[in-house]
Protein backbone atom coordinates (compact mmCIF):
# COMPACT_ATOMS: atom_id res chain seq x y z
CA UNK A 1 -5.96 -14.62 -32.74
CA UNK A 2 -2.30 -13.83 -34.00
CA UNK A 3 0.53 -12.11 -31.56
CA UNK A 4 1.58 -9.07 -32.05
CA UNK A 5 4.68 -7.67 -31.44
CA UNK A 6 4.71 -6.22 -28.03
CA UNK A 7 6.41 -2.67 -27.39
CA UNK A 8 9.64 -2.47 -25.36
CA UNK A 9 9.20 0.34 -23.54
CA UNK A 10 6.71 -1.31 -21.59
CA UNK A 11 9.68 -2.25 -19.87
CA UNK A 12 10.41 1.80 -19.13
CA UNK A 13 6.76 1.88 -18.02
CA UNK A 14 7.78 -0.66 -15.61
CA UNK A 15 10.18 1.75 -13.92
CA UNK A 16 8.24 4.26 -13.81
CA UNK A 17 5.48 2.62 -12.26
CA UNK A 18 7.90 0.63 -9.52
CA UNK A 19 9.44 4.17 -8.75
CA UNK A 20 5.54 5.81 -8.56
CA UNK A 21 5.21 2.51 -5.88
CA UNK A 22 8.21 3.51 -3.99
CA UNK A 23 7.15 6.96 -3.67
CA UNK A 24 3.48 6.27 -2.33
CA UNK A 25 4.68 3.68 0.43
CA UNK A 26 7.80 5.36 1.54
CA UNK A 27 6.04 8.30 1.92
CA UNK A 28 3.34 6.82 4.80
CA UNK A 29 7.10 6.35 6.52
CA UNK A 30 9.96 8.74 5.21
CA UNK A 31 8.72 11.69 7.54
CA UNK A 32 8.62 9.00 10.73
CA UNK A 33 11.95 9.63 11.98
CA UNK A 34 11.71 13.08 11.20
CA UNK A 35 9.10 13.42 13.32
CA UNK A 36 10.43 14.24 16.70
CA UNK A 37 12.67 17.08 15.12
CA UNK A 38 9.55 18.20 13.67
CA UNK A 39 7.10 17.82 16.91
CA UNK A 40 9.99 20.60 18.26
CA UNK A 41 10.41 23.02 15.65
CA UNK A 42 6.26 23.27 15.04
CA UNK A 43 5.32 22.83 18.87
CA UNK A 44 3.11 20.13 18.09
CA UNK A 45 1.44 17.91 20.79
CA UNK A 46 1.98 14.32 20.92
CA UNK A 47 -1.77 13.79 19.24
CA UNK A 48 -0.74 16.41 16.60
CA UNK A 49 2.25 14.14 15.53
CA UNK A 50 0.41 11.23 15.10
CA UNK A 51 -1.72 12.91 13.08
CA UNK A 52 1.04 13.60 10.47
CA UNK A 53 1.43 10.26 10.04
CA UNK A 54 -2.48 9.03 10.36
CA UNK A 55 -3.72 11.75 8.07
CA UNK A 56 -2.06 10.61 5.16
CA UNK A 57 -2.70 7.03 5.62
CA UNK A 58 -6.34 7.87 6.30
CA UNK A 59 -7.18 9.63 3.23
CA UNK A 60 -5.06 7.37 1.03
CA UNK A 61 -7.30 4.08 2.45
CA UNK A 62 -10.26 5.83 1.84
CA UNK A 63 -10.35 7.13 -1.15
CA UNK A 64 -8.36 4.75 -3.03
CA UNK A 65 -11.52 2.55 -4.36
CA UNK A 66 -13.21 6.20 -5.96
CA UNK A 67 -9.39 7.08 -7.22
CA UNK A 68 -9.35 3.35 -9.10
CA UNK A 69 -12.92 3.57 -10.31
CA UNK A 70 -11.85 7.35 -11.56
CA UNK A 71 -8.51 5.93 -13.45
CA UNK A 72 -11.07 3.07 -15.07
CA UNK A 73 -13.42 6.05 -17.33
CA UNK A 74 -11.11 9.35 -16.93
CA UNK A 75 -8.28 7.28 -18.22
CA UNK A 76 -5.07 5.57 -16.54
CA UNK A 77 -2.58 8.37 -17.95
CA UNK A 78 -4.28 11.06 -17.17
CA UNK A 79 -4.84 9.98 -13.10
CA UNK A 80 -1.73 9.13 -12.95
CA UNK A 81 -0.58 12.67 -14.10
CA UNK A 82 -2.98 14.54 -12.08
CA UNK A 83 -2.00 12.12 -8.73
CA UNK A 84 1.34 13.21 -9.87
CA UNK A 85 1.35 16.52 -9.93
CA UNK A 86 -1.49 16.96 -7.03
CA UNK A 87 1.12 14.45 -5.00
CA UNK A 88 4.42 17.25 -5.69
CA UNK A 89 1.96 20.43 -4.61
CA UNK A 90 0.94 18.59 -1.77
CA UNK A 91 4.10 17.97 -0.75
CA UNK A 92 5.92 21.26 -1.16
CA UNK A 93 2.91 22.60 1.03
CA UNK A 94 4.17 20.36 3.89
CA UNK A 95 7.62 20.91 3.04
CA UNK A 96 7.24 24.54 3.93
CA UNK A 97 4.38 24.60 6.48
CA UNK A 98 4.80 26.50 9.47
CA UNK A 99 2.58 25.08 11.75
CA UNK A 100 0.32 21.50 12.98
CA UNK A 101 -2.31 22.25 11.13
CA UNK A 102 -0.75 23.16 7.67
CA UNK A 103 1.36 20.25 8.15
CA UNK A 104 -1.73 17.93 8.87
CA UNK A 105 -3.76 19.42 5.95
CA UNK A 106 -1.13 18.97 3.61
CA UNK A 107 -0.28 15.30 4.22
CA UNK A 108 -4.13 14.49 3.94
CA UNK A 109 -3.81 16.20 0.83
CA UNK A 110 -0.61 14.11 -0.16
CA UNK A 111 -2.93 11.15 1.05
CA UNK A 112 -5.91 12.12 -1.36
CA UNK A 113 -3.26 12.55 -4.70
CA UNK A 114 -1.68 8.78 -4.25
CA UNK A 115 -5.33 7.93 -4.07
CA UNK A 116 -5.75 8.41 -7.61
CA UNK A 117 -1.99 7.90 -8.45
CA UNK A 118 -1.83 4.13 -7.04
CA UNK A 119 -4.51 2.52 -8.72
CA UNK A 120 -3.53 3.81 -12.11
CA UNK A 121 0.20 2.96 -11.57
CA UNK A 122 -1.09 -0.79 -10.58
CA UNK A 123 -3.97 -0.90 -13.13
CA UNK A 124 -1.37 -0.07 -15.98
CA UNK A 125 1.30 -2.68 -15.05
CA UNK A 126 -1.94 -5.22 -14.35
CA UNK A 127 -2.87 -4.54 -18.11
CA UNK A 128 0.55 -4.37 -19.36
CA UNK A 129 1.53 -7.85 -18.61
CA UNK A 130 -1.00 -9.95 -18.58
CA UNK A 131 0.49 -13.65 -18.49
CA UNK A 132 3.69 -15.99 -18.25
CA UNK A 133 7.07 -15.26 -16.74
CA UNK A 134 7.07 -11.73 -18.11
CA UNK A 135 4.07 -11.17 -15.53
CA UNK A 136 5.88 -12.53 -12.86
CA UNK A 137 8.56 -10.15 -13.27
CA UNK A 138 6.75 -7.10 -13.53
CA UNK A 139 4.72 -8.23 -10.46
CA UNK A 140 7.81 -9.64 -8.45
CA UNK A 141 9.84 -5.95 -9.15
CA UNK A 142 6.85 -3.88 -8.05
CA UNK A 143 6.12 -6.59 -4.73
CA UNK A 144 9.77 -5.99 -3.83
CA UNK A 145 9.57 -2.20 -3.82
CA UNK A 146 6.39 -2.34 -2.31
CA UNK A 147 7.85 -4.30 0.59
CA UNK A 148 10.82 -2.17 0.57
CA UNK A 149 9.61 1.42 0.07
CA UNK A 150 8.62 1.39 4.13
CA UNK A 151 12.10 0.90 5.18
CA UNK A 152 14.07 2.76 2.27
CA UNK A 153 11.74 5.94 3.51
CA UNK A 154 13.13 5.23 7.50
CA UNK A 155 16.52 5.18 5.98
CA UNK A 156 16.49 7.80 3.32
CA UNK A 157 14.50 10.48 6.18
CA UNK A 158 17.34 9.83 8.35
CA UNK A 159 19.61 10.95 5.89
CA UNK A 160 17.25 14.09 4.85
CA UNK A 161 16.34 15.01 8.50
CA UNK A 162 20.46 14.79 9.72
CA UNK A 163 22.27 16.55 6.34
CA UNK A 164 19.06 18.75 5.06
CA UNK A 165 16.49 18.76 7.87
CA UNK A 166 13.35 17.59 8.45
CA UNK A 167 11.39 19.50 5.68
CA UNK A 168 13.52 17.64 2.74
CA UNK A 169 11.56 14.44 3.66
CA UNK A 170 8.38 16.17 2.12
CA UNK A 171 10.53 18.29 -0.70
CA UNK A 172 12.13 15.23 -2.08
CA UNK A 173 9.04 14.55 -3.57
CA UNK A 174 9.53 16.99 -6.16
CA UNK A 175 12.11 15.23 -8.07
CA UNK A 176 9.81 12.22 -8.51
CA UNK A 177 6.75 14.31 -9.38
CA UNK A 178 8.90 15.44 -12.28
CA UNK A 179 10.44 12.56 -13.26
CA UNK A 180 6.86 10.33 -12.69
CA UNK A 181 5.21 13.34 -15.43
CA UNK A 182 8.08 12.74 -17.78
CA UNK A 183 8.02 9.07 -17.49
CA UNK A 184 3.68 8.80 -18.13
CA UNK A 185 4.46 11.66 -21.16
CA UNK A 186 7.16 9.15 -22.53
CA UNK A 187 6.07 5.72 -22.40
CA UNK A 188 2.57 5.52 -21.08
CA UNK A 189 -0.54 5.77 -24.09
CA UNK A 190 -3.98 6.36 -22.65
CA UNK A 191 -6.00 3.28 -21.67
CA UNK A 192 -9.61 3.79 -20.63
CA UNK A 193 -13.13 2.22 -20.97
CA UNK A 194 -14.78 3.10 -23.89
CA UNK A 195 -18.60 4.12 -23.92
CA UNK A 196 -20.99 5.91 -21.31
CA UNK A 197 -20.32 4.72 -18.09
CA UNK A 198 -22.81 5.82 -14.65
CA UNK A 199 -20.90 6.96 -12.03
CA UNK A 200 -21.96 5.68 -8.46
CA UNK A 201 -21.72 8.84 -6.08
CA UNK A 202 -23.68 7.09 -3.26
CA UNK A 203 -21.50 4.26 -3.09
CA UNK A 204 -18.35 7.05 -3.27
CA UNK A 205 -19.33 8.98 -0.11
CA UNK A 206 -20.33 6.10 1.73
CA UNK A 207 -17.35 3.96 1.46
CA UNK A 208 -15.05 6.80 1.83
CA UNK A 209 -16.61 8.46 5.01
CA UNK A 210 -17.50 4.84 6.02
CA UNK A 211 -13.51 4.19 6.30
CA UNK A 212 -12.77 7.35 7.58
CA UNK A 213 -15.30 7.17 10.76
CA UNK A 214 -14.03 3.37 11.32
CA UNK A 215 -10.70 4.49 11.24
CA UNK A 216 -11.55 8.01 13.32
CA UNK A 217 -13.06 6.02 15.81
CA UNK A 218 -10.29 3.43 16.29
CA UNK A 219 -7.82 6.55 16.80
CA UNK A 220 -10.38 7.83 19.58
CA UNK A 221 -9.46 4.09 21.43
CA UNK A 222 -6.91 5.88 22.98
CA UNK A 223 -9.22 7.75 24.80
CA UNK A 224 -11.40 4.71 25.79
CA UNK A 225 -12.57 1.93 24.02
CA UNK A 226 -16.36 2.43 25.73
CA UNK A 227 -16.37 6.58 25.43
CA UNK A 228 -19.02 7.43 23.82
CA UNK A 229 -17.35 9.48 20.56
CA UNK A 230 -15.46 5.81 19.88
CA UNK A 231 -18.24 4.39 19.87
CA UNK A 232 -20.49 6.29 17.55
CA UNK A 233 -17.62 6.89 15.48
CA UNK A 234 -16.78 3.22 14.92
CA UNK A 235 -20.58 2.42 14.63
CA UNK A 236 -21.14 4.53 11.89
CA UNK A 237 -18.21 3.49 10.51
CA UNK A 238 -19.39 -0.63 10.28
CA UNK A 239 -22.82 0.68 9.21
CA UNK A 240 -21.66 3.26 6.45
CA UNK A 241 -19.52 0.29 5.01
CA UNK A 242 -22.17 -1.91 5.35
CA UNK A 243 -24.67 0.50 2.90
CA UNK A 244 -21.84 0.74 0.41
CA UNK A 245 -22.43 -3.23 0.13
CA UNK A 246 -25.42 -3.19 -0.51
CA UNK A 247 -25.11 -0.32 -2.74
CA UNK A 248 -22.51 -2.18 -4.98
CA UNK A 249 -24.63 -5.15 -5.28
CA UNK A 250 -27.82 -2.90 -6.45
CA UNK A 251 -26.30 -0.35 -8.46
CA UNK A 252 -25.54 -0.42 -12.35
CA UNK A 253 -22.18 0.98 -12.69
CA UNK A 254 -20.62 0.00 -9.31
CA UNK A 255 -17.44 1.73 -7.45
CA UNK A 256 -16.20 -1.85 -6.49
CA UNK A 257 -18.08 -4.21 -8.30
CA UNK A 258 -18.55 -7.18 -5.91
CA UNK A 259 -17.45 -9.84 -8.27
CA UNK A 260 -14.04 -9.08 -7.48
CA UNK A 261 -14.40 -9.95 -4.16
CA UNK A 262 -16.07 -13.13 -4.48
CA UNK A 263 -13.14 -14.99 -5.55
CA UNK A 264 -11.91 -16.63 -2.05
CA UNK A 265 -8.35 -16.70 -3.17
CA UNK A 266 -8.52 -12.95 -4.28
CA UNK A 267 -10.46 -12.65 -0.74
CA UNK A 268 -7.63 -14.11 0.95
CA UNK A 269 -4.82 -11.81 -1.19
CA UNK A 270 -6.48 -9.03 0.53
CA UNK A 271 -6.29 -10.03 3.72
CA UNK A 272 -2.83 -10.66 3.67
CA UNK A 273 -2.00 -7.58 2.21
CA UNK A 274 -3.59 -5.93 5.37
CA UNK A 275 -1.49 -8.03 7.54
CA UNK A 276 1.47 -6.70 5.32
CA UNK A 277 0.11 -3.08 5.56
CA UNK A 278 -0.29 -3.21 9.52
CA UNK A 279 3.57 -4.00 9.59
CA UNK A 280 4.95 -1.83 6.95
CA UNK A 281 2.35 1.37 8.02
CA UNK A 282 1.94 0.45 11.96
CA UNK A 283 4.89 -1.00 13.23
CA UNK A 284 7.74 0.58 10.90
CA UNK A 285 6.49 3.90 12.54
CA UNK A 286 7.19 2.81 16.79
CA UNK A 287 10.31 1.21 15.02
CA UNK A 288 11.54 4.23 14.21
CA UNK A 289 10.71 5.65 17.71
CA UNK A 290 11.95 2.61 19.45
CA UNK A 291 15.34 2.89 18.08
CA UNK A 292 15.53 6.93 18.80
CA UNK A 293 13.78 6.93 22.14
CA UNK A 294 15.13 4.11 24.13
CA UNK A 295 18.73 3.02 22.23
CA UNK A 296 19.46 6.97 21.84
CA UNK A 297 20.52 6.48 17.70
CA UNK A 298 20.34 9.92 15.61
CA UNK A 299 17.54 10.55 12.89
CA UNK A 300 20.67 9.03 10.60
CA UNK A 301 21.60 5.87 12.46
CA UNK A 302 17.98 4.97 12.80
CA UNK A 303 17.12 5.27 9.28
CA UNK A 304 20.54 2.99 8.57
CA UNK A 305 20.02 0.31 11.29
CA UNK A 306 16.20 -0.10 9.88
CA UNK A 307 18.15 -0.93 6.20
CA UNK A 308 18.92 -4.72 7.17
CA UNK A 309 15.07 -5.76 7.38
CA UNK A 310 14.95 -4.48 3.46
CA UNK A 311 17.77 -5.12 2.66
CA UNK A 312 16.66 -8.84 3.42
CA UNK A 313 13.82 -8.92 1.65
CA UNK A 314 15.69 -7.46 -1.43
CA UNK A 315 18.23 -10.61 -1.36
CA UNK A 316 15.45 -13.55 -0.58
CA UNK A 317 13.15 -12.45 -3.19
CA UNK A 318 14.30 -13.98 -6.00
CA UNK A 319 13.70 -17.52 -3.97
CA UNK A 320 10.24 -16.16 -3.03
CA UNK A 321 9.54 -15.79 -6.67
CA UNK A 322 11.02 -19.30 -7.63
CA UNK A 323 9.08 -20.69 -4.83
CA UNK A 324 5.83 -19.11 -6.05
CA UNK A 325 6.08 -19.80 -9.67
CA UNK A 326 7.01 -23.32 -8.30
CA UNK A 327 4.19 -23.72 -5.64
CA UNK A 328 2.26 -20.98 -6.11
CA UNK A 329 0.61 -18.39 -3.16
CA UNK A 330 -0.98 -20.61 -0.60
CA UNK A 331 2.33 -21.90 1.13
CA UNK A 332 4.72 -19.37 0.28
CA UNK A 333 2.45 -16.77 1.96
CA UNK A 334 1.16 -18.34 4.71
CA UNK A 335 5.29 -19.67 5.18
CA UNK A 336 6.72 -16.35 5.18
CA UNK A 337 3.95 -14.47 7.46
CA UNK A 338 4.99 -17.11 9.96
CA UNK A 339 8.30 -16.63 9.59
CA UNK A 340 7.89 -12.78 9.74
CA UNK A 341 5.40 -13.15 13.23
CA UNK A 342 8.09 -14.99 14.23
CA UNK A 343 10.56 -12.09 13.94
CA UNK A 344 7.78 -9.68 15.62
CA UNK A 345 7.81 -12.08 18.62
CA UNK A 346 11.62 -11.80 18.81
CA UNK A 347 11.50 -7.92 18.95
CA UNK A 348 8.82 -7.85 21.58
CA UNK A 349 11.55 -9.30 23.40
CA UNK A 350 13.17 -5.94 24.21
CA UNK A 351 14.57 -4.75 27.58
CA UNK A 352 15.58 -1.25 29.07
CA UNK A 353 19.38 -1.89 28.74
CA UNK A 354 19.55 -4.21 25.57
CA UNK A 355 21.23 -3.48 22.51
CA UNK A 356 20.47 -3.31 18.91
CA UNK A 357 22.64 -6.44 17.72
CA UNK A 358 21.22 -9.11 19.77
CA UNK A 359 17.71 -7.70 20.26
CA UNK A 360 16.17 -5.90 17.11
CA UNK A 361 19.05 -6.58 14.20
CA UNK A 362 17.67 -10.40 14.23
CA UNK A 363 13.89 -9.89 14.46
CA UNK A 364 14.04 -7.35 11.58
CA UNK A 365 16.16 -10.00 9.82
CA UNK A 366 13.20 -12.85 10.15
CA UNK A 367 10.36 -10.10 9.27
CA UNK A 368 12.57 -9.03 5.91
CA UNK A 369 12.86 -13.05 4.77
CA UNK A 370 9.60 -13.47 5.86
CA UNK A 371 7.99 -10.93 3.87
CA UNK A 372 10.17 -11.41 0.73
CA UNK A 373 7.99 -14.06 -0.57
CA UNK A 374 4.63 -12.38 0.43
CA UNK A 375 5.32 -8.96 -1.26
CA UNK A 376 6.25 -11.19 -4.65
CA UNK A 377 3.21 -12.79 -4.87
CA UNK A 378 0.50 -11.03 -3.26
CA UNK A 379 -0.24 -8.52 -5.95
CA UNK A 380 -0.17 -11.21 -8.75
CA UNK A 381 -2.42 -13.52 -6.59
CA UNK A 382 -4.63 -10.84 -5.67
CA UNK A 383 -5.53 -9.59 -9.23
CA UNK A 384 -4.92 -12.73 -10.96
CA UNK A 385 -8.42 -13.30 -13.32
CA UNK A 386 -9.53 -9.58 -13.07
CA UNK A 387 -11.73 -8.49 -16.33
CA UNK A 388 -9.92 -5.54 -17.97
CA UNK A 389 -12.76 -3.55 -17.44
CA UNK A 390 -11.89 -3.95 -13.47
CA UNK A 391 -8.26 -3.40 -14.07
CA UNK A 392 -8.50 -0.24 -11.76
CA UNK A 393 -11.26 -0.98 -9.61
CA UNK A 394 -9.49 -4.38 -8.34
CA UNK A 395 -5.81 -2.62 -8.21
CA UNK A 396 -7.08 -0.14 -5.59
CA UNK A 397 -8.69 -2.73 -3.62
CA UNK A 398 -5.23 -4.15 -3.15
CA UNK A 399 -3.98 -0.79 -2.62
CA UNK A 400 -7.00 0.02 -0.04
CA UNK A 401 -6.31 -3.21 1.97
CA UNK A 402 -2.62 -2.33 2.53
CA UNK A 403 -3.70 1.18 3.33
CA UNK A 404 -6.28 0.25 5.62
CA UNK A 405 -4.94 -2.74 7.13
CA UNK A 406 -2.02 -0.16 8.04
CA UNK A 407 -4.64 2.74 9.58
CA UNK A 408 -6.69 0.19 11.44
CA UNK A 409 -3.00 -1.22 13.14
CA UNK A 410 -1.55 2.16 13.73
CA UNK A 411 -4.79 3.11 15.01
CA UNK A 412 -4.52 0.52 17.42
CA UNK A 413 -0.66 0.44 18.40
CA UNK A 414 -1.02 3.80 19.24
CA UNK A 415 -3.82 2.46 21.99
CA UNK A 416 -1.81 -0.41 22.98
CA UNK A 417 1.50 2.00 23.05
CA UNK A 418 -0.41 4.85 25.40
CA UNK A 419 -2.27 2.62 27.30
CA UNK A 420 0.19 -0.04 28.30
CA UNK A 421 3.41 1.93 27.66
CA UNK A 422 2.51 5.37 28.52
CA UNK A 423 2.91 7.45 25.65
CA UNK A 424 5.77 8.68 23.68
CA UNK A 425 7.66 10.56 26.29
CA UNK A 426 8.07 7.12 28.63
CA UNK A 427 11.02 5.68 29.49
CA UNK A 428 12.37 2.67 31.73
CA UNK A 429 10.46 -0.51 31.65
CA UNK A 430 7.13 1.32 31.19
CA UNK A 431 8.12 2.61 27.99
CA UNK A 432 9.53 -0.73 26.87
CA UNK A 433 6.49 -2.21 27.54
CA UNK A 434 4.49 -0.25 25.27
CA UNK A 435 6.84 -0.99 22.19
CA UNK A 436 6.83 -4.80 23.46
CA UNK A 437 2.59 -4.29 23.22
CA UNK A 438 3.19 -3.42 19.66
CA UNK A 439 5.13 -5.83 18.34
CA UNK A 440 3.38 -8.43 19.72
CA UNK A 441 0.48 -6.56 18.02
CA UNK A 442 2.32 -6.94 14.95
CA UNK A 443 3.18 -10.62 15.58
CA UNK A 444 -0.88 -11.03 16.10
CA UNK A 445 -2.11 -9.02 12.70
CA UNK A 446 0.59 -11.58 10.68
CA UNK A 447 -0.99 -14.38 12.19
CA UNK A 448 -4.51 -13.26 10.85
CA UNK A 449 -2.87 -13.23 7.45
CA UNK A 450 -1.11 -16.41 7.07
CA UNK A 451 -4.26 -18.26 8.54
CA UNK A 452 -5.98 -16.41 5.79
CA UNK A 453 -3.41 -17.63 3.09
CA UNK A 454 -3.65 -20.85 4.36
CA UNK A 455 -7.67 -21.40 4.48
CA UNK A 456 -8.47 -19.03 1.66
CA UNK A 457 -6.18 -19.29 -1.45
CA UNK A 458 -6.03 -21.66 -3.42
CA UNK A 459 -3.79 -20.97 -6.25
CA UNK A 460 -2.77 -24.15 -8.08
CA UNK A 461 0.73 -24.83 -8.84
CA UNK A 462 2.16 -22.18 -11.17
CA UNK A 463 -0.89 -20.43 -11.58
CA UNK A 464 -0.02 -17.02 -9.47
CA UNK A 465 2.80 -16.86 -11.76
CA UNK A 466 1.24 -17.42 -15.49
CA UNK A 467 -2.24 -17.06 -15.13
CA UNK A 468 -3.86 -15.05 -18.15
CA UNK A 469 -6.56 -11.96 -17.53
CA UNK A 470 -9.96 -13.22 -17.54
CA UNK A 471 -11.57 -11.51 -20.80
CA UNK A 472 -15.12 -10.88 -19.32
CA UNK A 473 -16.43 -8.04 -18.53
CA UNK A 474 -18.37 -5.35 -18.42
CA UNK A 475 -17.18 -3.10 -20.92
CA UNK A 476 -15.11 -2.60 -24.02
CA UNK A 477 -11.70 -0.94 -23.38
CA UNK A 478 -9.87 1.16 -25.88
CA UNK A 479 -6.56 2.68 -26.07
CA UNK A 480 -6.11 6.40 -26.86
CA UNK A 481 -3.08 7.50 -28.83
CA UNK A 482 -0.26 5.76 -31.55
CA UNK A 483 -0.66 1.93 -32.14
CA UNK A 484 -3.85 1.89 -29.83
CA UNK A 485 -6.24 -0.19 -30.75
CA UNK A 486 -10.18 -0.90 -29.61
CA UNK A 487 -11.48 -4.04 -28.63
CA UNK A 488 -14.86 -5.45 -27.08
CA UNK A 489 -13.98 -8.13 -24.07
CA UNK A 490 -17.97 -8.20 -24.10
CA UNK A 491 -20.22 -11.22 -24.82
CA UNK A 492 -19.85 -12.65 -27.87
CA UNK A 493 -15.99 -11.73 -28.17
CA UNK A 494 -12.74 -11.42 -26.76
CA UNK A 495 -9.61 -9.33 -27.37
CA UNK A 496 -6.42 -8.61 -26.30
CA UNK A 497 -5.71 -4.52 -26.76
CA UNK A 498 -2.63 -2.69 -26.18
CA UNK A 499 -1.26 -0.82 -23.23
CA UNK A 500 1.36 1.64 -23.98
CA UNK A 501 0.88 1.45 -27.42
CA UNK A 502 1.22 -2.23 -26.98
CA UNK A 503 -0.70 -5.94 -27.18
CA UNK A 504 0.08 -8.69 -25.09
CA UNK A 505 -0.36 -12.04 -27.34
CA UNK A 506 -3.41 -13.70 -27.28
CA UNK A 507 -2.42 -17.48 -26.69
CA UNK A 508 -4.26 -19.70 -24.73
């Protein structure tokens, strides 16, 4: 099959996306440092607060595999605008609640939005660039806002809570609504499958109240690992995810169809995104704390001094992407986690009377290089070989693992945190000791992910950087709108169709 010419605005769609990334992660942490301005003016308990944070994570994790099955028939575009706009409503609810529970309600609601928002965004760069350097760009820009979105939101809600207050951190969100609609309307066709497709409700409700009860129950750990609402909670949690298995491998037209997950290198992707999530959702968040609670810095100097660890990551990823298109994922991951645990390890090291330059400035420093060459290669490993037809399904499992790799770890910080440090209002060596508990935490859940990138991928040399889509699948996929084109990626055939009004080339 002959090239054809492939549309430059895909590049515009490429910013639009990577700013639709940065807006989804910094949001699980731009209202962190906020928080204790917020706890005051609201009168919300110390459970209440964490619930600000959790409830948004929660919802996100759990319904991201229905939002990327949803973006797969309703259409990318049109998921993407309704996250969009759902996302900015959401939002200006928060902004201007005036209480817990409106506050709560409204981030889970913010939560359920990116759900359908992420997997589009993802799913559209996935089939936008779809092999050689050009893919490794796309995928290195959006890994390098995904691992920088955490820290630009501690940074950019210092600045909101200090010069605007606390409610800006949720208002902002506005301005990137509008400009995310604008962008889809401008450079973004439809892409959908064509033809009937089943829809598998079962295998929606279980997965989605499966993750919520698992990570309900771990939240409940605070309380007691052996009380008996943990227990039932995280029970029905494993055995509700455990139906939704055995639903996808039964069912016709599955939510997440399994074949994705067979792959052991994709496998080991996901895992490492969890390890990724667990720091960037878990640990970013008793960061934030750390630096307000026991070195005394404003809302403003905490966002700043959390800058260096992306700021880090910004300037090493360009060797983490020559190093992967050189070596590919296995080493450069499992490297870099190490390298990042490391760091963790260095920040547990924290006393009552230290300071910021000698004991947190260089352990964010070794987590920032660390994780500049895992958040440049983890999405392209990860959905590397993915049918088109799976295009959204597999980008929301990558989204779902960083989501719930991050609820699971907050989940259990916050027990480690209460339990050995004594809760949020501690101080002295107690309270250091909880924030020591975490990090180490952190250190541990890194671990678990470069021993998975170590034993699980294996990505030859160059291929996480220039491998081409796999072409099977399960159904044809056509693109709505000017220069669109159908094709069948069926049996019998193969083609290459547009995305933005667009086709990738069809070399081999």
């Amino acid at each position: 099959m002959s090239a054809v010419p492939l549309d430059p605005r895909r590049w515009w769609a490429l910013a639009v996306i990577c700013m639709t990334q940065l807006v989804i992660v910094l949001d699980a942490t731009i209202v962190n440092v906020a928080l204790p301005k917020a706890q005051v003016e609201l009168g919300m308990s110390d459970a209440e607060r964490q619930w600000v944070v959790t409830a948004y994570v929660l919802a996100f994790g759990a319904l991201l595999l229905l939002g990327g099955r949803v973006a797969d028939f309703w259409g990318r575009r049109r998921s993407y605008i309704a996250g969009m706009v759902g996302f900015g409503a959401a939002s200006v609810v928060g902004g201007l609640a005036d209480g817990a529970g409106q506050l709560i309600i409204a981030r889970g609601a913010q939560g359920a939005f990116a759900a359908l928002l992420a997997p589009a965004a993802l799913s559209m760069l996935t089939v936008a660039f779809t092999s050689g350097k050009e893919r490794a760009k796309a995928f290195a820009a959006f890994g390098i806002v995904a691992g920088t979105g955490a820290t630009i939101g501690l940074a950019l809600g210092g600045v909101l809570t200090e010069y605007a207050g606390w409610r800006w951190c949720l208002l902002v969100n506005i301005f990137f609504a509008v400009l995310g609609v604008l962008g889809a309307i401008l450079f973004v066709n439809e892409s959908r499958l064509s033809g009937h497709h089943g829809h598998d409700l079962l295998g929606a409700v279980t997965i989605t109240l499966g993750f919520g009860s698992l990570v309900y129950g771990l939240t409940l750990s605070e309380h007691g690992w052996g009380a008996s609402d943990t227990l039932l909670f995280l029970a029905l949690g494993v055995v509700l995810i455990a139906v939704f298995v055995a639903v996808q491998a039964r069912t016709k037209h599955p939510l997440l169809p399994l074949r994705i997950l067979r792959d052991r290198t994709r496998a080991g992707a996901l895992v490492v995104q969890a390890s990724v999530g667990a720091v960037y959702i878990g640990a970013t968040l008793f960061q934030a704390y750390h630096l307000q609670a026991l070195l005394g810095f404003s809302p403003l100097l905490a966002g700043a001094a959390s800058l260096p660890m992306a700021a880090s990551t910004m300037v090493v990823a360009p060797l983490g992407t020559r190093l992967f298109e050189r070596f590919g994922g296995r080493w450069v991951m499992s490297g870099g986690l190490l390298v990042s645990a490391l760091g963790m390890v260095h920040l547990a090291q924290l006393t009552p009377d230290g300071d910021y330059a000698t004991q947190v400035l260089p352990g964010m420093l070794l987590v920032g290089i660390g994780l500049a060459g895992v958040v440049v290669a983890v999405q392209n490993v990860a959905l590397a070989g993915v049918p088109w037809s799976d295009a959204g399904a597999a980008s929301a499992a990558v989204n779902s693992s960083m989501q719930l790799g991050g609820s699971i770890a907050l989940a259990v910080f916050t027990t480690l945190f209460i339990s050995i440090g004594g809760g949020y209002g501690s101080a002295g060596s107690h309270g250091v000791d909880g924030y020591s508990a975490v990090y180490y935490g952190a250190a541990v859940a890194l671990l678990i992910g470069a021993i998975a990138a170590a034993s699980l991928i294996r990505t030859p040399q160059g291929r996480g950087a220039s491998d081409d889509w796999s072409e099977s699948g399960d159904g044809a996929w056509s693109e709505d709108g000017s220069g669109g084109q159908d094709g069948d990626a069926g049996a019998g055939g193969s083609a290459r169709s547009g995305w933005a009004g667009t086709n990738a080339s069809a070399d081999r």
